[in-house]
C-alpha atoms as a PDB file:
ATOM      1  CA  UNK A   1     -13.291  -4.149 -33.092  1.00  0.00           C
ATOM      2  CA  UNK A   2     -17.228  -4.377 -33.726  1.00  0.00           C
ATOM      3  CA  UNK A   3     -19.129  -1.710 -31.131  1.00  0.00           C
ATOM      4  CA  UNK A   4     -22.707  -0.963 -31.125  1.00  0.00           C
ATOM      5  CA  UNK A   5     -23.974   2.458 -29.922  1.00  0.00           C
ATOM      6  CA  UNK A   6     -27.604   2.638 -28.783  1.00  0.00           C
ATOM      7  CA  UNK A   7     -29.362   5.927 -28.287  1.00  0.00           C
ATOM      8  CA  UNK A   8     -32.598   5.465 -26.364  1.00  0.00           C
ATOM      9  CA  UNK A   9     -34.966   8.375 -26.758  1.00  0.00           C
ATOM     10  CA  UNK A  10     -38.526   8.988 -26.115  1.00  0.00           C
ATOM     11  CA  UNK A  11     -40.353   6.894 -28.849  1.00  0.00           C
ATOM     12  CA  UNK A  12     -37.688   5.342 -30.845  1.00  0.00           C
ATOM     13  CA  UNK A  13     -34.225   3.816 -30.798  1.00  0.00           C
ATOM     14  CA  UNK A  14     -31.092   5.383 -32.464  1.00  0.00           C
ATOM     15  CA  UNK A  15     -28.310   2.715 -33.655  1.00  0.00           C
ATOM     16  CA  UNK A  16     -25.268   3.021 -35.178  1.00  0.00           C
ATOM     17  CA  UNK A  17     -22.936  -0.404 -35.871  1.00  0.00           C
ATOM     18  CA  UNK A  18     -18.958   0.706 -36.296  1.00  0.00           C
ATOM     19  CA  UNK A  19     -16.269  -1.311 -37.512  1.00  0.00           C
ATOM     20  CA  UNK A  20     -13.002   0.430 -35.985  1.00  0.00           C
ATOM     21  CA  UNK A  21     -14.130   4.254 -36.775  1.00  0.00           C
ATOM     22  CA  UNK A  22     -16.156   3.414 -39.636  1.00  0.00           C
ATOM     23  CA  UNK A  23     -19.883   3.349 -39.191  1.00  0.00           C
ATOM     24  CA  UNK A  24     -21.484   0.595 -40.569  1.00  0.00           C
ATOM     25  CA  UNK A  25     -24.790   0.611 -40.257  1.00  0.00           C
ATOM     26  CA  UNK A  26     -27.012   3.130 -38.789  1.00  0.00           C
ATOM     27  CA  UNK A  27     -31.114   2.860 -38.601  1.00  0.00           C
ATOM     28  CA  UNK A  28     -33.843   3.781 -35.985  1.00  0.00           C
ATOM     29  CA  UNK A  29     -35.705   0.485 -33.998  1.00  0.00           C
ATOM     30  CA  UNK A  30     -39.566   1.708 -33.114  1.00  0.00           C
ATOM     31  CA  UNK A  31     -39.123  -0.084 -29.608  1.00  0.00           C
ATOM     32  CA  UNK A  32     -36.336  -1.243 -27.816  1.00  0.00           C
ATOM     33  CA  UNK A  33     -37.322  -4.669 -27.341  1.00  0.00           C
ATOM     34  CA  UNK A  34     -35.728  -5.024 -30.957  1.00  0.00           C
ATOM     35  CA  UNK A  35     -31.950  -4.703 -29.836  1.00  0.00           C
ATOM     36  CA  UNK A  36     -31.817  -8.800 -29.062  1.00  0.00           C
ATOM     37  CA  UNK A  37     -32.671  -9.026 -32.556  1.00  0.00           C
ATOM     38  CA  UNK A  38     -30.272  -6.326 -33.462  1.00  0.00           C
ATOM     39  CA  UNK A  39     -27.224  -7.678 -31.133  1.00  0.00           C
ATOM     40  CA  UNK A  40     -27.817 -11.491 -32.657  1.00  0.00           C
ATOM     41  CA  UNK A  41     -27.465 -10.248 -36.529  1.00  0.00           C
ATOM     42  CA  UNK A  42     -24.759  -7.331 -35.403  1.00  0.00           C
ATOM     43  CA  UNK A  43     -22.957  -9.350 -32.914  1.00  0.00           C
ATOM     44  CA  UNK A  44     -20.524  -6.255 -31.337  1.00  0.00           C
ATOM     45  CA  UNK A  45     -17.759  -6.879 -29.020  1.00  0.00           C
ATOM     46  CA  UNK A  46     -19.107  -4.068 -27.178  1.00  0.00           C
ATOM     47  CA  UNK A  47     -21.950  -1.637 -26.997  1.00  0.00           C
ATOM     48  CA  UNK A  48     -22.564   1.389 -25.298  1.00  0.00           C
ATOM     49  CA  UNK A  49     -26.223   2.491 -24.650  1.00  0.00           C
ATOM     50  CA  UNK A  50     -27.513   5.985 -23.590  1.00  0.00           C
ATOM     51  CA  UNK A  51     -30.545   7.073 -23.184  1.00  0.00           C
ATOM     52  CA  UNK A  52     -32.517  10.609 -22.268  1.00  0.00           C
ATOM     53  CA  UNK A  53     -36.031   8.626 -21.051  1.00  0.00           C
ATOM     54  CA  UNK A  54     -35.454   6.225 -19.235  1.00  0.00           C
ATOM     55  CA  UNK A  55     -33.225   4.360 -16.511  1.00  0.00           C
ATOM     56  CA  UNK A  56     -30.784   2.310 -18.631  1.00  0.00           C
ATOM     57  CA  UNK A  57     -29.463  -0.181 -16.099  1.00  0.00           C
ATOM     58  CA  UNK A  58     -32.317  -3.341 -16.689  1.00  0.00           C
ATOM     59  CA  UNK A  59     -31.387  -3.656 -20.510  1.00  0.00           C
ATOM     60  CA  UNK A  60     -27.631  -3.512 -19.842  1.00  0.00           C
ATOM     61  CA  UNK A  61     -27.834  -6.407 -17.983  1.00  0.00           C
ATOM     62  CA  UNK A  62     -29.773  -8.171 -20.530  1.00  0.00           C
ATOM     63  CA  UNK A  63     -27.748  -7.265 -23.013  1.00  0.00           C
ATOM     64  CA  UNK A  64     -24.365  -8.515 -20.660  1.00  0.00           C
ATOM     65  CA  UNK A  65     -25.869 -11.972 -21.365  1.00  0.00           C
ATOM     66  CA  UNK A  66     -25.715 -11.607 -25.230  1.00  0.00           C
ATOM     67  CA  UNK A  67     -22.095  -9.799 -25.880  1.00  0.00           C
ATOM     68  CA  UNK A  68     -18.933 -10.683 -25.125  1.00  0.00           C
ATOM     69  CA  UNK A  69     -17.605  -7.576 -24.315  1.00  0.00           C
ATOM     70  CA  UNK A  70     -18.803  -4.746 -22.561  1.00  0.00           C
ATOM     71  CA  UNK A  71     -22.141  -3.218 -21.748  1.00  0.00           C
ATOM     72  CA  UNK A  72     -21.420   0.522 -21.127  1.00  0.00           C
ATOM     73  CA  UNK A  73     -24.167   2.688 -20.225  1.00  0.00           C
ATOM     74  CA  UNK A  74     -23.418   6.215 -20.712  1.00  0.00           C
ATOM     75  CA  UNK A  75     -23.693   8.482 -17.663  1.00  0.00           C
ATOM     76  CA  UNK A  76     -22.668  11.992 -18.583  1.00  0.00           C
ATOM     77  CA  UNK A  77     -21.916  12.540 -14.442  1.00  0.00           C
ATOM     78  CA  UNK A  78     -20.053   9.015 -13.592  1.00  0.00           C
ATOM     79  CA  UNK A  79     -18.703   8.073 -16.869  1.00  0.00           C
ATOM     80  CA  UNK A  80     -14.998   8.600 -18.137  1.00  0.00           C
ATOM     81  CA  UNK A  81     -14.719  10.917 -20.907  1.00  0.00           C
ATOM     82  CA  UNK A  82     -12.057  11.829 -23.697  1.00  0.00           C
ATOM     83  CA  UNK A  83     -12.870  15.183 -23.106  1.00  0.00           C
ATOM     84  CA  UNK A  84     -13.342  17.408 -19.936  1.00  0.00           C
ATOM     85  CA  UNK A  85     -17.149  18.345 -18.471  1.00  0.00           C
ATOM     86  CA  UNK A  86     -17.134  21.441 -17.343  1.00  0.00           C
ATOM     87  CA  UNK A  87     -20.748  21.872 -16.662  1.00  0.00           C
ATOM     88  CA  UNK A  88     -21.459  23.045 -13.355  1.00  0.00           C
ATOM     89  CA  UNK A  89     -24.302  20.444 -12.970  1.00  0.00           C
ATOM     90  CA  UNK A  90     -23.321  16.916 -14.654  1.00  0.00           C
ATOM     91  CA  UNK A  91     -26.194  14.899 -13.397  1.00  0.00           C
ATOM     92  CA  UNK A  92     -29.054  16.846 -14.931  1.00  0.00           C
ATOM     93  CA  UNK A  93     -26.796  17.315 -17.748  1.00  0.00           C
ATOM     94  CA  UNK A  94     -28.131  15.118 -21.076  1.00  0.00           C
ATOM     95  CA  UNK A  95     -26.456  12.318 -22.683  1.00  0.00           C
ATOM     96  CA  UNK A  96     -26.645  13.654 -26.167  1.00  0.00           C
ATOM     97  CA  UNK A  97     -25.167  16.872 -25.711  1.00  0.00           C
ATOM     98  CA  UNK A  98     -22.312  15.428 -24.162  1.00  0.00           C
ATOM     99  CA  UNK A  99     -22.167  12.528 -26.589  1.00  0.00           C
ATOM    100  CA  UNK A 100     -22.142  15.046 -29.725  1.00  0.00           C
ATOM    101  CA  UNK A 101     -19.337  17.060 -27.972  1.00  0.00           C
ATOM    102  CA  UNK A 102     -16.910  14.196 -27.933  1.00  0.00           C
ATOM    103  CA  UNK A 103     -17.867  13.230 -31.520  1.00  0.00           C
ATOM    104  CA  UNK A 104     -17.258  17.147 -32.357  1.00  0.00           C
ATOM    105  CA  UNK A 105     -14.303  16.584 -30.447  1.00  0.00           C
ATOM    106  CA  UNK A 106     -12.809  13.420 -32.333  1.00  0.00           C
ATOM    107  CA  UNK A 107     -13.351  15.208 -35.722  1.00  0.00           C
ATOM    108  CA  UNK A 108     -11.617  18.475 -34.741  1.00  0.00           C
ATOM    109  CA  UNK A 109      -8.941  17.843 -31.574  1.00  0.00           C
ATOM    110  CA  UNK A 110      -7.734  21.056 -30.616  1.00  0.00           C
ATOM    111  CA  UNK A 111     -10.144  22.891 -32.323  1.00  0.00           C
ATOM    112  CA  UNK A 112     -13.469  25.150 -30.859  1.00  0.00           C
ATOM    113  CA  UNK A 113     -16.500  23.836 -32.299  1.00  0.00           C
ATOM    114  CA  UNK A 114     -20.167  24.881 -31.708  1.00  0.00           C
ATOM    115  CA  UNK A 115     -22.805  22.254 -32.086  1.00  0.00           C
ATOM    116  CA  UNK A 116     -26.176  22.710 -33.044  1.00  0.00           C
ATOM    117  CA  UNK A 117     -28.698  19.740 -32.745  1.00  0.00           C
ATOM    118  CA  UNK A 118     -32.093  20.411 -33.970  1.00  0.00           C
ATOM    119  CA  UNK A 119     -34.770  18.130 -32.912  1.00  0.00           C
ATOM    120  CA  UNK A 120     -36.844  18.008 -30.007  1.00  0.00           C
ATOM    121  CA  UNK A 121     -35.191  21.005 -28.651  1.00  0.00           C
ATOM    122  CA  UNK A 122     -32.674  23.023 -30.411  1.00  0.00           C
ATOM    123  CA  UNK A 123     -29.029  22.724 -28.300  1.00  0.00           C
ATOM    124  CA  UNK A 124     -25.899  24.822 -29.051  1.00  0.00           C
ATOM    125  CA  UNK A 125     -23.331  23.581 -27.303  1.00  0.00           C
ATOM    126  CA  UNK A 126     -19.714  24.716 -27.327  1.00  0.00           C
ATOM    127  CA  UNK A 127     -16.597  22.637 -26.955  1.00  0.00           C
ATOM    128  CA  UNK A 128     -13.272  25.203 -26.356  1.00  0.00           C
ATOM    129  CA  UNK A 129     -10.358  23.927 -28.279  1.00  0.00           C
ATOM    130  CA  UNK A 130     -10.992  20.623 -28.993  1.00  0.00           C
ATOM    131  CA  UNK A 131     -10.515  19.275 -25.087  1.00  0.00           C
ATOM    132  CA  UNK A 132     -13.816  21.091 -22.871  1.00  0.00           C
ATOM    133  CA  UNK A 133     -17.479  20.844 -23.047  1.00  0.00           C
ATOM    134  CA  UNK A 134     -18.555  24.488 -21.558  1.00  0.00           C
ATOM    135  CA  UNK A 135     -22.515  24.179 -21.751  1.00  0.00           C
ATOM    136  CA  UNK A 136     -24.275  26.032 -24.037  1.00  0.00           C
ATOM    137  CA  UNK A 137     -28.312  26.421 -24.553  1.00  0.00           C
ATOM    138  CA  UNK A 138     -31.425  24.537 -25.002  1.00  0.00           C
ATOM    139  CA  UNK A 139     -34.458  25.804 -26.490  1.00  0.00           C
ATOM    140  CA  UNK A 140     -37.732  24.534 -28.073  1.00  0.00           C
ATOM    141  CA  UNK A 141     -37.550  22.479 -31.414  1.00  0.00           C
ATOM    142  CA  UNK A 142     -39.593  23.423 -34.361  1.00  0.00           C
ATOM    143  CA  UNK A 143     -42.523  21.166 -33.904  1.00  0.00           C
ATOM    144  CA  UNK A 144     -42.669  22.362 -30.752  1.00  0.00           C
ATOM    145  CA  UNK A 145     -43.274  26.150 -30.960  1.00  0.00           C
ATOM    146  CA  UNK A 146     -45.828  25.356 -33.195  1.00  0.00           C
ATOM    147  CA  UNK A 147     -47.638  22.868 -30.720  1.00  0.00           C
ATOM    148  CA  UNK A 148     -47.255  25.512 -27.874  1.00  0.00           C
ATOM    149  CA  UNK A 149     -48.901  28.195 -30.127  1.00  0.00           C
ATOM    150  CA  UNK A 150     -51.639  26.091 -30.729  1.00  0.00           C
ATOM    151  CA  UNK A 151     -51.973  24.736 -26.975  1.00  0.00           C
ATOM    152  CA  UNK A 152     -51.319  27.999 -24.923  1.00  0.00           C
ATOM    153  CA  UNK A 153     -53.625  30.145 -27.338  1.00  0.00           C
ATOM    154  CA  UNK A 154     -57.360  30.252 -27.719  1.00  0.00           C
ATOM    155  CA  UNK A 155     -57.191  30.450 -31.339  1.00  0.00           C
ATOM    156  CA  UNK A 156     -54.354  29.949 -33.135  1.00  0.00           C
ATOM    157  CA  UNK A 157     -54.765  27.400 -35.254  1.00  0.00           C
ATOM    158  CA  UNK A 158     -51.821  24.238 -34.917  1.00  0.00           C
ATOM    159  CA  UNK A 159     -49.745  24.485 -38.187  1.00  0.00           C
ATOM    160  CA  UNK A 160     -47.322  21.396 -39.179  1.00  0.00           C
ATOM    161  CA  UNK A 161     -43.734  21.557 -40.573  1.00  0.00           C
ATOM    162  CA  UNK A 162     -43.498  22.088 -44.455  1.00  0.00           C
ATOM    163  CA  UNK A 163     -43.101  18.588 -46.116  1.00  0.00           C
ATOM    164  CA  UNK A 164     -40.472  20.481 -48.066  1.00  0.00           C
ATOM    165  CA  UNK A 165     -38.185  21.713 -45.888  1.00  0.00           C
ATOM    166  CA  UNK A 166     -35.667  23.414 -48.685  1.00  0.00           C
ATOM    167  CA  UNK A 167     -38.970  25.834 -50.332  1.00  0.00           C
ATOM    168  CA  UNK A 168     -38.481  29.330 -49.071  1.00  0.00           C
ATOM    169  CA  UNK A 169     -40.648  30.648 -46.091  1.00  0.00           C
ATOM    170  CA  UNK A 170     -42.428  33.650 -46.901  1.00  0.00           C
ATOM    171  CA  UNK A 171     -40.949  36.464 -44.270  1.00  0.00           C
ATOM    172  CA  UNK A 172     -44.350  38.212 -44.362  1.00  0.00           C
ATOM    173  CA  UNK A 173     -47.502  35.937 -44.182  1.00  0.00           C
ATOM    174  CA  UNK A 174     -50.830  36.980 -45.359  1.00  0.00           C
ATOM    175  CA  UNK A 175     -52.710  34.884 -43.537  1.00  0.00           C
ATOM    176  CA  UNK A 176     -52.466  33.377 -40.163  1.00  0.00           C
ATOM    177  CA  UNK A 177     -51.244  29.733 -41.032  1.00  0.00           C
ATOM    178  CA  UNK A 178     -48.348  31.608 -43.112  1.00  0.00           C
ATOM    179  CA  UNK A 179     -47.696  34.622 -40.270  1.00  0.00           C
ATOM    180  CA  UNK A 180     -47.139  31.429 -37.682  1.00  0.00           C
ATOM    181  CA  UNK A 181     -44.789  29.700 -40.306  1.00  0.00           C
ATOM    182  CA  UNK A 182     -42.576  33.265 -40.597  1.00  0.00           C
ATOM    183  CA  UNK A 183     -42.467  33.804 -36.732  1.00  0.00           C
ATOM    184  CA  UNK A 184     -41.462  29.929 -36.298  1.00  0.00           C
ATOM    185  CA  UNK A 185     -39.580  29.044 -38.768  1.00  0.00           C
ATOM    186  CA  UNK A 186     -37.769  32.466 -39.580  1.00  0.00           C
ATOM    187  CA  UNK A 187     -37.342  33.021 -35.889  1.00  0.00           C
ATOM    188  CA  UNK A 188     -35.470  29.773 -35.310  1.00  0.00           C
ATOM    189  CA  UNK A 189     -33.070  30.218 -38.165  1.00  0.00           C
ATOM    190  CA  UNK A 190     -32.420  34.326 -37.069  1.00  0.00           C
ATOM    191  CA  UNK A 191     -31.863  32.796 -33.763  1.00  0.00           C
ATOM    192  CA  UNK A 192     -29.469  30.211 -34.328  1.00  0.00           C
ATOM    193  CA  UNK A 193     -27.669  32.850 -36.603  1.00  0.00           C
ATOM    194  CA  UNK A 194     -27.252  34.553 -33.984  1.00  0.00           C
ATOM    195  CA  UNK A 195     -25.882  31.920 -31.520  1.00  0.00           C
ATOM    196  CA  UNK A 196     -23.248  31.535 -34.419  1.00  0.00           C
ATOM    197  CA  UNK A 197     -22.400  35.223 -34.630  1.00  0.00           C
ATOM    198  CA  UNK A 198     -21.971  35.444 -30.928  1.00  0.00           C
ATOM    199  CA  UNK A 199     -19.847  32.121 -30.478  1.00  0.00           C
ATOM    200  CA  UNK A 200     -17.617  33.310 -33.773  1.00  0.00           C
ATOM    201  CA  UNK A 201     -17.071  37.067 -31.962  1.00  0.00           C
ATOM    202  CA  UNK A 202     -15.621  35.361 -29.388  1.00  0.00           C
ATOM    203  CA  UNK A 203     -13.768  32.410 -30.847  1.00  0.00           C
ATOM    204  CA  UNK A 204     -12.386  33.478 -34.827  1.00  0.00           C
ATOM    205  CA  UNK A 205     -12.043  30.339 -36.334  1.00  0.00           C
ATOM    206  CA  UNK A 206     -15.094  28.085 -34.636  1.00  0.00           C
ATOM    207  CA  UNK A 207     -16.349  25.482 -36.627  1.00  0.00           C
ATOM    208  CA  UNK A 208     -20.150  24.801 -36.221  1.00  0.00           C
ATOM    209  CA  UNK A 209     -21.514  21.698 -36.719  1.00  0.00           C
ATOM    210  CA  UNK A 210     -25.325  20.487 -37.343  1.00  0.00           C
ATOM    211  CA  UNK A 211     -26.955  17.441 -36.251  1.00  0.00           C
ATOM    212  CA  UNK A 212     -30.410  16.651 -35.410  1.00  0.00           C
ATOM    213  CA  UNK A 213     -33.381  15.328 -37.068  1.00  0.00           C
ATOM    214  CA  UNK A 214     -34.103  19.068 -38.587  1.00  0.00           C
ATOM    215  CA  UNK A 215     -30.992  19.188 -39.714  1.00  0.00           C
ATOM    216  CA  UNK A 216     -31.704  19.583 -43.401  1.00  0.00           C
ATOM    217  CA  UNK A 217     -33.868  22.642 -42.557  1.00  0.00           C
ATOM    218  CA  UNK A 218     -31.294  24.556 -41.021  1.00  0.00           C
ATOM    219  CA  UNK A 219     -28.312  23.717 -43.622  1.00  0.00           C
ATOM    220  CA  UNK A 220     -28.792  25.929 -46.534  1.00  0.00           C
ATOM    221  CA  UNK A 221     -29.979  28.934 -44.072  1.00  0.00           C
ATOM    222  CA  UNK A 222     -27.341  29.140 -41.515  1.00  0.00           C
ATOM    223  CA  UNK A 223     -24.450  31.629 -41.995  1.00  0.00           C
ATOM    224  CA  UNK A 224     -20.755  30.630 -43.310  1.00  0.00           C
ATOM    225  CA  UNK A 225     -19.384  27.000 -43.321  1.00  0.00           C
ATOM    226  CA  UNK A 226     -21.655  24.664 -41.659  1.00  0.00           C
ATOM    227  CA  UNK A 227     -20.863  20.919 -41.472  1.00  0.00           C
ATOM    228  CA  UNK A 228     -23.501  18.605 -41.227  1.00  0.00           C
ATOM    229  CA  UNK A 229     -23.164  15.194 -39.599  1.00  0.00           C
ATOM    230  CA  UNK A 230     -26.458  13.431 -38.647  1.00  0.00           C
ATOM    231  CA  UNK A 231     -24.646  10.706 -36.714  1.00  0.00           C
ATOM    232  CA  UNK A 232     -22.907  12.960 -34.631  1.00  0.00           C
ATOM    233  CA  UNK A 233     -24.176  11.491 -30.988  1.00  0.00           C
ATOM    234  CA  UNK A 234     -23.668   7.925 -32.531  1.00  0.00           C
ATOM    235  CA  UNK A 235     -20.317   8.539 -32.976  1.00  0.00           C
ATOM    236  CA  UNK A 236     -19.727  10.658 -29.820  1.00  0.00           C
ATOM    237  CA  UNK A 237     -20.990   7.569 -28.030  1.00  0.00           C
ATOM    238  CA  UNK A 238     -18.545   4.999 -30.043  1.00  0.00           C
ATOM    239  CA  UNK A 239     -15.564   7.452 -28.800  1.00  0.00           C
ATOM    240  CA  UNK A 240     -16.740   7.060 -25.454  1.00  0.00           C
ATOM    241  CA  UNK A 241     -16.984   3.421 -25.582  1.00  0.00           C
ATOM    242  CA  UNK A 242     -13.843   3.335 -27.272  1.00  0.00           C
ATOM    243  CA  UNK A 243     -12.487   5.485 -24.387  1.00  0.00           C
ATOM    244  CA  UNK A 244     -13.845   3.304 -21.415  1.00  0.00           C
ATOM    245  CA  UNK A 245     -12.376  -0.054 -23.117  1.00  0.00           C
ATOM    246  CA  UNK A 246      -9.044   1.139 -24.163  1.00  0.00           C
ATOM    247  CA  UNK A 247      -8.209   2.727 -20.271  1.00  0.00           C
END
């Protein structure tokens, strides 16, 4: 069975093309317009589309006309899950983090697992033994502490990421550019640590997964075993597709 998962976000469009489990194909579409194109060269049985910006329910039904299948969209409040929500408020509750806790879910049934997507906004999210998505907590991405630094000061200059994101970051910086880089950049990673410390304390054995566009920042400065999968809300999506069409 050929699915396509979509992942609509704020400026560009996520895709990942499976062939049973095995992802195929996986790029990023600048607008969405592009998924006729994508859906006539791909041609899926079914496809499953989520999306954190925007109402959802106008492409499906343009898309209906072009697949055989299915058109799922993803509703973390409506939609039937492999796994259990237990967050106390499902419809404010966003697609991705519940997407990337079934996909955490599929890779280790049975087992805790603490998820930590870095993009926009850095998520940890913790799914207890395999079956329950418990919540978890959402603060600001990277690039954004260093825009608000730069927008809610009168001075403070607004720095970008490193182009290299493995070179070290000086802990002390001797100038202003390289004090913001410390207190951003170091911060982040001491905080996440900690997420990880506290989880572990209370779960011996949790596996912690990264996703997330700043994914490669985070890998070789987080504690212990970390696995990395980028796809991870891809393939939590395909597992919910695969779900809703098998029941």
């Amino acid at each position: 069975m050929r699915t396509l998962a979509l992942d609509i976000g704020n400026t560009a469009v996520k895709y990942g093309c499976f062939e049973g489990d095995v992802l195929l194909e996986t790029a990023v579409l600048p607008a969405v317009e592009q998924v006729n194109t994508l859906l006539a060269r791909l041609t899926p049985q079914h496809v499953v589309v989520s999306s954190v910006a925007e109402d959802t329910g106008r492409w499906a039904q343009q898309w209906q006309q072009l697949v055989r299948g299915r058109v799922l969209e993803f509703v973390p409040a409506t939609t039937s899950l492999p796994i259990r929500n237990a967050y106390a408020t499902p419809h404010t509750l966003g697609a991705d983090r519940l997407a990337a806790a079934a996909g955490a879910a599929w890779f280790w049934p049975g087992q805790s697992t603490l998820i930590i997507d870095a993009g926009t906004a850095i998520k940890c999210d913790w799914v207890e033994d395999g079956r329950t998505f418990r919540g978890g907590s959402i603060a600001p991405g990277l690039r954004l502490r260093f825009e608000a630094l730069h927008t809610f000061t009168g001075r403070l200059p607004l720095v970008a990421m490193p182009t290299d994101t493995a070179a070290p970051v000086t802990l002390t910086g001797d100038d202003t550019q390289a004090a913001i880089r410390s207190g951003v950049l170091n911060g982040a990673v001491a905080e996440v640590n900690g997420f990880i410390d506290a989880y572990q304390a209370q779960n011996p054995g949790l596996r912690v997964v990264l996703a997330g566009g700043d994914a490669g920042f985070f890998q070789p400065r987080l504690k212990g075993r970390i696995f990395v999968i980028p796809e991870l809300v891809l393939i939590g999506l395909h597992r919910i597709l695969v779900h809703n069409v098998e029941n």
